[in-house]
N, C-alpha and C. Protein backbone atom coordinates (compact mmCIF):
# COMPACT_ATOMS: atom_id res chain seq x y z
N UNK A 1 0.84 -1.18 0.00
CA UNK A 1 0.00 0.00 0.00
C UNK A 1 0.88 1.24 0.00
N UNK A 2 0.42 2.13 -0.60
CA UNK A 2 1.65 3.45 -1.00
C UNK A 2 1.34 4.41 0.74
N UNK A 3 2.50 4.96 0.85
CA UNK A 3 2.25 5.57 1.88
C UNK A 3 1.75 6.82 2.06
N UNK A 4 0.88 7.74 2.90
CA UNK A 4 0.52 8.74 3.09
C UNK A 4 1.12 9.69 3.24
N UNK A 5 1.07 11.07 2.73
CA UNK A 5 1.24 12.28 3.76
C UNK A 5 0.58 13.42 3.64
N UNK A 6 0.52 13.95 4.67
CA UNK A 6 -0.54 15.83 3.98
C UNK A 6 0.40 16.58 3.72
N UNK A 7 0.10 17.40 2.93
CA UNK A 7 0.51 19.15 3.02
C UNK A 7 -0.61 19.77 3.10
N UNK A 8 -0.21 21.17 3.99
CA UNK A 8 -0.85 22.08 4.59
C UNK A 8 -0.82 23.00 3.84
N UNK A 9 -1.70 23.51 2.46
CA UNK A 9 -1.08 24.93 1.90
C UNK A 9 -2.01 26.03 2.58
N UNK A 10 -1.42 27.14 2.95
CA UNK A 10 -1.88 28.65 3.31
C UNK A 10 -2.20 29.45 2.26
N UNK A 11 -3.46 30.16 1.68
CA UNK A 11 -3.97 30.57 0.82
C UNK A 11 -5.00 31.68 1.25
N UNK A 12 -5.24 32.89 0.69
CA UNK A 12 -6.31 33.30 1.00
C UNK A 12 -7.70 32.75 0.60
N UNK A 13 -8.23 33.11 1.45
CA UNK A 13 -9.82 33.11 1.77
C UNK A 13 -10.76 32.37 0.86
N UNK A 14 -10.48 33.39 -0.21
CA UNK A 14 -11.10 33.66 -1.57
C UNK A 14 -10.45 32.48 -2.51
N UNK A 15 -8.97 32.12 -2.56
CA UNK A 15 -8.75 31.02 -3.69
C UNK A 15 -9.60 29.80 -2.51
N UNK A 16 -9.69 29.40 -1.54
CA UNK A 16 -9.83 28.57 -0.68
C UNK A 16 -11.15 28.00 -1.32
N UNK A 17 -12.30 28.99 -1.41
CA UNK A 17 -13.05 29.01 -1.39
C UNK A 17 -13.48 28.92 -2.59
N UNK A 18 -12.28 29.26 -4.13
CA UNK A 18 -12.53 29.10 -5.15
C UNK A 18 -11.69 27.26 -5.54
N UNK A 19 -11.27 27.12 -4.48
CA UNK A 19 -10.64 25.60 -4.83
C UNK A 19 -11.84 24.75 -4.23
N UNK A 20 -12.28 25.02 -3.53
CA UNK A 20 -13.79 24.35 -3.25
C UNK A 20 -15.13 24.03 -3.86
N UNK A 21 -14.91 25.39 -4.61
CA UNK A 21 -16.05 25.66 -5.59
C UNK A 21 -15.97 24.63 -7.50
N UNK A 22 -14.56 24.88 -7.43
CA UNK A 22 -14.09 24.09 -8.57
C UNK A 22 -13.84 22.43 -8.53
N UNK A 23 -13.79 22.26 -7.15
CA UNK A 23 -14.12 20.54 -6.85
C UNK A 23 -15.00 20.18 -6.31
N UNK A 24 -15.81 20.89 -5.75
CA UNK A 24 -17.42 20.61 -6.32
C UNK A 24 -17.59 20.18 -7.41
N UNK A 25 -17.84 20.88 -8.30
CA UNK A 25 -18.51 21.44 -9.91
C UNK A 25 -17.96 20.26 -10.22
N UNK A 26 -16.55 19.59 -10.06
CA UNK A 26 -15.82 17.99 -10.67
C UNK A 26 -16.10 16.85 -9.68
N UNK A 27 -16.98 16.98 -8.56
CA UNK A 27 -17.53 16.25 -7.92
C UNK A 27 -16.41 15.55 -7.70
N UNK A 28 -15.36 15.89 -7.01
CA UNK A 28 -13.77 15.44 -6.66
C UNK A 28 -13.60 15.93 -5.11
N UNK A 29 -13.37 15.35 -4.33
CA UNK A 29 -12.59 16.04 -3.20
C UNK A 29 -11.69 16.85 -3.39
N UNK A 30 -11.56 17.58 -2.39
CA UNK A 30 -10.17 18.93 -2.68
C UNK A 30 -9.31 18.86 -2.98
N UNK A 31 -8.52 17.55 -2.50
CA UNK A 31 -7.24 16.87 -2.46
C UNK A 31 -7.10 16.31 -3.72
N UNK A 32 -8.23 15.78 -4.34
CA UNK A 32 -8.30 15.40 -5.59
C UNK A 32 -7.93 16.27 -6.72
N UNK A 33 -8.65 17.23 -6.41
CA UNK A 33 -8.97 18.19 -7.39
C UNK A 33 -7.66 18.94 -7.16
N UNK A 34 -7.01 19.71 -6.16
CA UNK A 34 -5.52 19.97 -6.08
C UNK A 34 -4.78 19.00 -7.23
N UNK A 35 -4.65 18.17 -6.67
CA UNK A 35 -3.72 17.41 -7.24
C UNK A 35 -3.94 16.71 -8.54
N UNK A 36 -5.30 16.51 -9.25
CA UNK A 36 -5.72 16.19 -10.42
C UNK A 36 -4.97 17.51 -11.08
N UNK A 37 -4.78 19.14 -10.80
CA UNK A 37 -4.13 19.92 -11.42
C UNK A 37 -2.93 20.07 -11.71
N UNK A 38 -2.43 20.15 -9.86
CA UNK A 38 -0.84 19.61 -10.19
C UNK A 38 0.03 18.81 -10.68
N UNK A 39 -0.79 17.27 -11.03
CA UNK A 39 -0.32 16.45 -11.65
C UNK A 39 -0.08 17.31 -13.19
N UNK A 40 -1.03 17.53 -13.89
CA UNK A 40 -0.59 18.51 -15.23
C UNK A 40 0.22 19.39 -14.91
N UNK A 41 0.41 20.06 -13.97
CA UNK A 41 1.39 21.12 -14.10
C UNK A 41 2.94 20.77 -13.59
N UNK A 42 2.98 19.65 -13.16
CA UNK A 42 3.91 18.52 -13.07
C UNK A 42 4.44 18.02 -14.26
N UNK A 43 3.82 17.65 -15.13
CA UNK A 43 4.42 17.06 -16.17
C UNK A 43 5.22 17.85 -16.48
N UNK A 44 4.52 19.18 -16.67
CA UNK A 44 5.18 19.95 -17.92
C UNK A 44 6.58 20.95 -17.16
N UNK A 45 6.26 21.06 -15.76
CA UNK A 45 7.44 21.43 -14.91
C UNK A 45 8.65 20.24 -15.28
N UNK A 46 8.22 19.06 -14.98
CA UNK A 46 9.44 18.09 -15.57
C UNK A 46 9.98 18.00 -16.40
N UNK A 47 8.88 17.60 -17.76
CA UNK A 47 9.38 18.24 -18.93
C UNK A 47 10.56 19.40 -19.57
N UNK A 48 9.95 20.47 -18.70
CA UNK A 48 11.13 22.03 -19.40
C UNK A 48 12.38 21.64 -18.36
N UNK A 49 11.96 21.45 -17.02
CA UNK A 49 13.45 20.75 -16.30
C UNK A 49 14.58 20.14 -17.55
N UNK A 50 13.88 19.27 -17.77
CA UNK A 50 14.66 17.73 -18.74
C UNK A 50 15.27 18.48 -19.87
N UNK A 51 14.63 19.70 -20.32
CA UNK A 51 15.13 20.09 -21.77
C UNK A 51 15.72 21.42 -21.60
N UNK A 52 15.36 22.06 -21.00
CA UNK A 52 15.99 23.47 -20.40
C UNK A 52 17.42 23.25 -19.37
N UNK A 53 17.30 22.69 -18.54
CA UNK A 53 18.10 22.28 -17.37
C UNK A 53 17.89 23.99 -16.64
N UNK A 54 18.63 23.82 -15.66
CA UNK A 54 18.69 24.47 -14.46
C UNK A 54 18.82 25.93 -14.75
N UNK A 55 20.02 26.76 -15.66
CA UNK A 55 20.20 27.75 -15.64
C UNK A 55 18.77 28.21 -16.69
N UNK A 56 18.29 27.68 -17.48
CA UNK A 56 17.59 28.38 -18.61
C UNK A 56 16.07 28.31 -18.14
N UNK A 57 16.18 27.02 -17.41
CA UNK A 57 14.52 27.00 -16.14
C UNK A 57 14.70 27.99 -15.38
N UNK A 58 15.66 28.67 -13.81
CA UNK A 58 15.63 29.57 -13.37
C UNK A 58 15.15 31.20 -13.86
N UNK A 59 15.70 31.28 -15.79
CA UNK A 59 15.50 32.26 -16.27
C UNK A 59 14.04 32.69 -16.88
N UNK A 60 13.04 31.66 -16.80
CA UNK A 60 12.15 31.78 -16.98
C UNK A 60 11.26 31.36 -15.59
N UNK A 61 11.88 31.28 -14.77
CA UNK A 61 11.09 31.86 -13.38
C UNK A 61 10.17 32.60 -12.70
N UNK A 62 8.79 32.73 -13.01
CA UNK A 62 7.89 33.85 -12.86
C UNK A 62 6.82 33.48 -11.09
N UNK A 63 7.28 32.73 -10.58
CA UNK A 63 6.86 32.54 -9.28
C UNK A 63 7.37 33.15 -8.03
N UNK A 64 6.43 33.92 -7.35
CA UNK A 64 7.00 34.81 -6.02
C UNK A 64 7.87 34.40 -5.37
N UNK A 65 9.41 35.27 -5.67
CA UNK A 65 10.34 34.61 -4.46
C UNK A 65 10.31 34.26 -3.09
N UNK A 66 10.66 33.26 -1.92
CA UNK A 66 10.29 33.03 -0.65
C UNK A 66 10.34 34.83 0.05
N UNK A 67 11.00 34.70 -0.25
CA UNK A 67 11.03 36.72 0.69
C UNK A 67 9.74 37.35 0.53
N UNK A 68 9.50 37.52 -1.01
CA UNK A 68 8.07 38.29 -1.55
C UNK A 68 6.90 37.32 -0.78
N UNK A 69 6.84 35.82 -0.89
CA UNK A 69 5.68 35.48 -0.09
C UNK A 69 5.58 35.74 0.80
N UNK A 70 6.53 35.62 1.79
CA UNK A 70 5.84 35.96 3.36
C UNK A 70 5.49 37.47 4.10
N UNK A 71 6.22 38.37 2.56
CA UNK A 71 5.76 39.49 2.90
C UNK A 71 4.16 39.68 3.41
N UNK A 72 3.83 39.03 2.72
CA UNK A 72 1.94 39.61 2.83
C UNK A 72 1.89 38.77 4.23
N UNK A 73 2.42 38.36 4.86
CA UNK A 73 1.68 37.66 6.20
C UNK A 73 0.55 38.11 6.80
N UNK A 74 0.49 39.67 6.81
CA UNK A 74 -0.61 40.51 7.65
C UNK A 74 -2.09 40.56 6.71
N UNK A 75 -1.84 39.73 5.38
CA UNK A 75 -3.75 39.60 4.75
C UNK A 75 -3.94 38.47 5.49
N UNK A 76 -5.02 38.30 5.48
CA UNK A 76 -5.86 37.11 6.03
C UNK A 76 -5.41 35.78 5.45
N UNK A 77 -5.41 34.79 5.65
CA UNK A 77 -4.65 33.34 5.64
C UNK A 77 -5.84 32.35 6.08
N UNK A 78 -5.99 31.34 5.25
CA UNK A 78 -6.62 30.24 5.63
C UNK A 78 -5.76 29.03 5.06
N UNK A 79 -6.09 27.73 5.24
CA UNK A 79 -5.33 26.34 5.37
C UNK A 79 -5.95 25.31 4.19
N UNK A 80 -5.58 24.99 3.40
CA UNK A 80 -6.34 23.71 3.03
C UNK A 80 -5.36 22.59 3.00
N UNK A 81 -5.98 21.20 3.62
CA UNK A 81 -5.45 20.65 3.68
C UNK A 81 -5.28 19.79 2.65
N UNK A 82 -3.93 18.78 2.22
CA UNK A 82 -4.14 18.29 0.95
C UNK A 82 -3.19 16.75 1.43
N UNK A 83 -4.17 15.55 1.17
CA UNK A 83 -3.57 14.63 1.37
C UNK A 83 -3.30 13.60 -0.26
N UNK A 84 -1.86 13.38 0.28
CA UNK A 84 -1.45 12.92 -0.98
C UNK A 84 -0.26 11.70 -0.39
N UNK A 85 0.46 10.82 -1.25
CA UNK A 85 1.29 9.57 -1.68
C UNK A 85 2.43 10.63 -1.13
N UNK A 86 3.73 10.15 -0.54
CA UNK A 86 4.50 10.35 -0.48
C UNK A 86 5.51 11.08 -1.68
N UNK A 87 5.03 9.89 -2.62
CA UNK A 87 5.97 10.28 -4.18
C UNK A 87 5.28 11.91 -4.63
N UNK A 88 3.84 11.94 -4.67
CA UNK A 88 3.10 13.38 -4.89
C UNK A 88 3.78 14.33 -3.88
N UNK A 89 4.14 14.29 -2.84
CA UNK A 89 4.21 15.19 -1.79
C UNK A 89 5.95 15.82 -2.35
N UNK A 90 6.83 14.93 -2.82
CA UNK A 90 8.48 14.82 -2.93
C UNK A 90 8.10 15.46 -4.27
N UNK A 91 7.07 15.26 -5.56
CA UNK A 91 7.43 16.09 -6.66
C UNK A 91 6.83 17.57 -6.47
N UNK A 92 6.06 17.88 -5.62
CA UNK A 92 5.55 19.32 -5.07
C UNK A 92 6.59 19.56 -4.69
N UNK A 93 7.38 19.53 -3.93
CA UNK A 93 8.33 20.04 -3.12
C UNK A 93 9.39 20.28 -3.63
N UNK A 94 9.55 19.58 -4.70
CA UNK A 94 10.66 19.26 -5.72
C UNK A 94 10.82 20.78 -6.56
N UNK A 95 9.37 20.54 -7.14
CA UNK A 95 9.07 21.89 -8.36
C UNK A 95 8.88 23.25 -7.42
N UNK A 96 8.31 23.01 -6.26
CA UNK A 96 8.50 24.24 -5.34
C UNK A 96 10.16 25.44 -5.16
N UNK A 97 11.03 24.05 -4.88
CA UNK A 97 12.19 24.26 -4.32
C UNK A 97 13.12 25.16 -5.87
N UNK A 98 12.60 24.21 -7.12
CA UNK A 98 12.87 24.61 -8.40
C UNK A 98 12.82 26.48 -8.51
N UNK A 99 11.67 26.16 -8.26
CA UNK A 99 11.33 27.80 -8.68
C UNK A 99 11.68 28.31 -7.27
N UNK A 100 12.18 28.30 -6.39
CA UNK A 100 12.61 28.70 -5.27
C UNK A 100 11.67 29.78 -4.64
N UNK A 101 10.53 28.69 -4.40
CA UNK A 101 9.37 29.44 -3.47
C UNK A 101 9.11 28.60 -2.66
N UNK A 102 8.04 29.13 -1.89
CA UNK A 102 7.63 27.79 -1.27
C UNK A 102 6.25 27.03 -1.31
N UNK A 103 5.99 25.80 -1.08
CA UNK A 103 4.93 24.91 -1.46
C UNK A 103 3.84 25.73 -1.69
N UNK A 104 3.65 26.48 -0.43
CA UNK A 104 2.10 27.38 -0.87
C UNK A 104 2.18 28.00 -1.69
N UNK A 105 3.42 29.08 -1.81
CA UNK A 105 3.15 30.55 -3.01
C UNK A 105 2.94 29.28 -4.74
N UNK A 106 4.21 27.93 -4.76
CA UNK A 106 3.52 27.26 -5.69
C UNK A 106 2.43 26.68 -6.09
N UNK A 107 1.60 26.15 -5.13
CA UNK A 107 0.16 25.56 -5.38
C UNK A 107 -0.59 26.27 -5.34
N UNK A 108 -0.35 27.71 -4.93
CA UNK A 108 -1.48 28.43 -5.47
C UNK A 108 -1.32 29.28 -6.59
N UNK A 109 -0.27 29.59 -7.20
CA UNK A 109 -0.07 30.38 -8.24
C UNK A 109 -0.18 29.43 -9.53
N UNK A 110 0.29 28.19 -9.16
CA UNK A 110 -0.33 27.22 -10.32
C UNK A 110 -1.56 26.64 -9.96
N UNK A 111 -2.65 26.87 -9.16
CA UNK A 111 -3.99 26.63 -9.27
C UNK A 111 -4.06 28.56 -10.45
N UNK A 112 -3.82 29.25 -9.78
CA UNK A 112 -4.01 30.60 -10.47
C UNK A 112 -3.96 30.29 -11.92
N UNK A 113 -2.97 30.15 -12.06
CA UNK A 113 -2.78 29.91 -14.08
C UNK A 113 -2.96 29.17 -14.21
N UNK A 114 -3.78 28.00 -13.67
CA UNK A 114 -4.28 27.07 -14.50
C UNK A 114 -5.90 27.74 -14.71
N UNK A 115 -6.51 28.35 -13.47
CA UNK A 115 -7.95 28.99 -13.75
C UNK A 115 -7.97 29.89 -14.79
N UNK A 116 -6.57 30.73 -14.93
CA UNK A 116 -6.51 31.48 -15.97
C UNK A 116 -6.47 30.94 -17.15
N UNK A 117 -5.64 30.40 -17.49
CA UNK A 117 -5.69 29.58 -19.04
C UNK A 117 -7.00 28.59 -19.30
N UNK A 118 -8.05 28.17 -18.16
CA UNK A 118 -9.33 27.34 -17.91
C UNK A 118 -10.72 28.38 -19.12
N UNK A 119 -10.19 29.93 -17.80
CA UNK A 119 -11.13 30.95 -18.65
C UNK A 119 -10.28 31.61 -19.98
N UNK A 120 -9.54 31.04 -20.55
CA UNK A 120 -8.94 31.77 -21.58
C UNK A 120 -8.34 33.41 -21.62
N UNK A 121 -7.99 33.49 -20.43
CA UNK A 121 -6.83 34.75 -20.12
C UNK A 121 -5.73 34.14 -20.38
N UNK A 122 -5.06 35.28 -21.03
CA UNK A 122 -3.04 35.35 -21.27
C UNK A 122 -2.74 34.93 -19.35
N UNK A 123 -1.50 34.14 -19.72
CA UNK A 123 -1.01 34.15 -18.19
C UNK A 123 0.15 35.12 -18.42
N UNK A 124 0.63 36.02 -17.17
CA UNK A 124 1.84 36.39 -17.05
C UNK A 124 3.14 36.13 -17.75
């Protein structure tokens, strides 16, 4: 049997509540629905890894540096919890560490552009 673990991402209010709303509507649990996304945005993080490598991935880096996230500490903050496989938990953390943010500013900025490219807005 594969083994368990959670992550805890910190998010405002409003995506919380829009990650709820969107796994509803897919009749998916949250955790599901998290991670039914990240898995796509996984691939393709691996992918440009494999063919870009390190210096030419860093240069196309558009995710809030750890400093810039914790700036906002003082907006409001809520939790969702997300249970996932060990191996899921090590490639989040993986692509997190990549773009040198951290787990939350990544799972929510790639829930972000994925809603964006969903409704057909340019992403950043």
């Amino acid at each position: 049997m594969t083994q368990r673990t959670a992550l805890l991402i910190r998010c405002k209010p409003e995506d919380a509540a829009q990650i709820r709303h969107y796994a509803a509507m897919e009749r998916r649990p949250v955790s599901g629905y998290v991670l039914n996304v990240l898995d796509r945005i996984l691939k393709v993080e691996d992918a440009l890894w494999q063919k870009l490598g390190r210096m030419h991935f860093q240069a196309l880096n558009r995710m809030p540096p750890r400093s810039r996230a914790r700036r906002g500490a003082t907006t409001p903050k809520t939790t969702i919890l997300i249970r996932c496989s060990r191996e899921e938990a090590r490639r989040i953390r993986t692509a997190a560490e990549r773009r040198e943010t951290t787990i939350s500013a990544f799972v929510t900025a790639s829930l972000q552009r994925f809603w964006d490219l969903a409704k057909g807005r340019p992403t950043p």
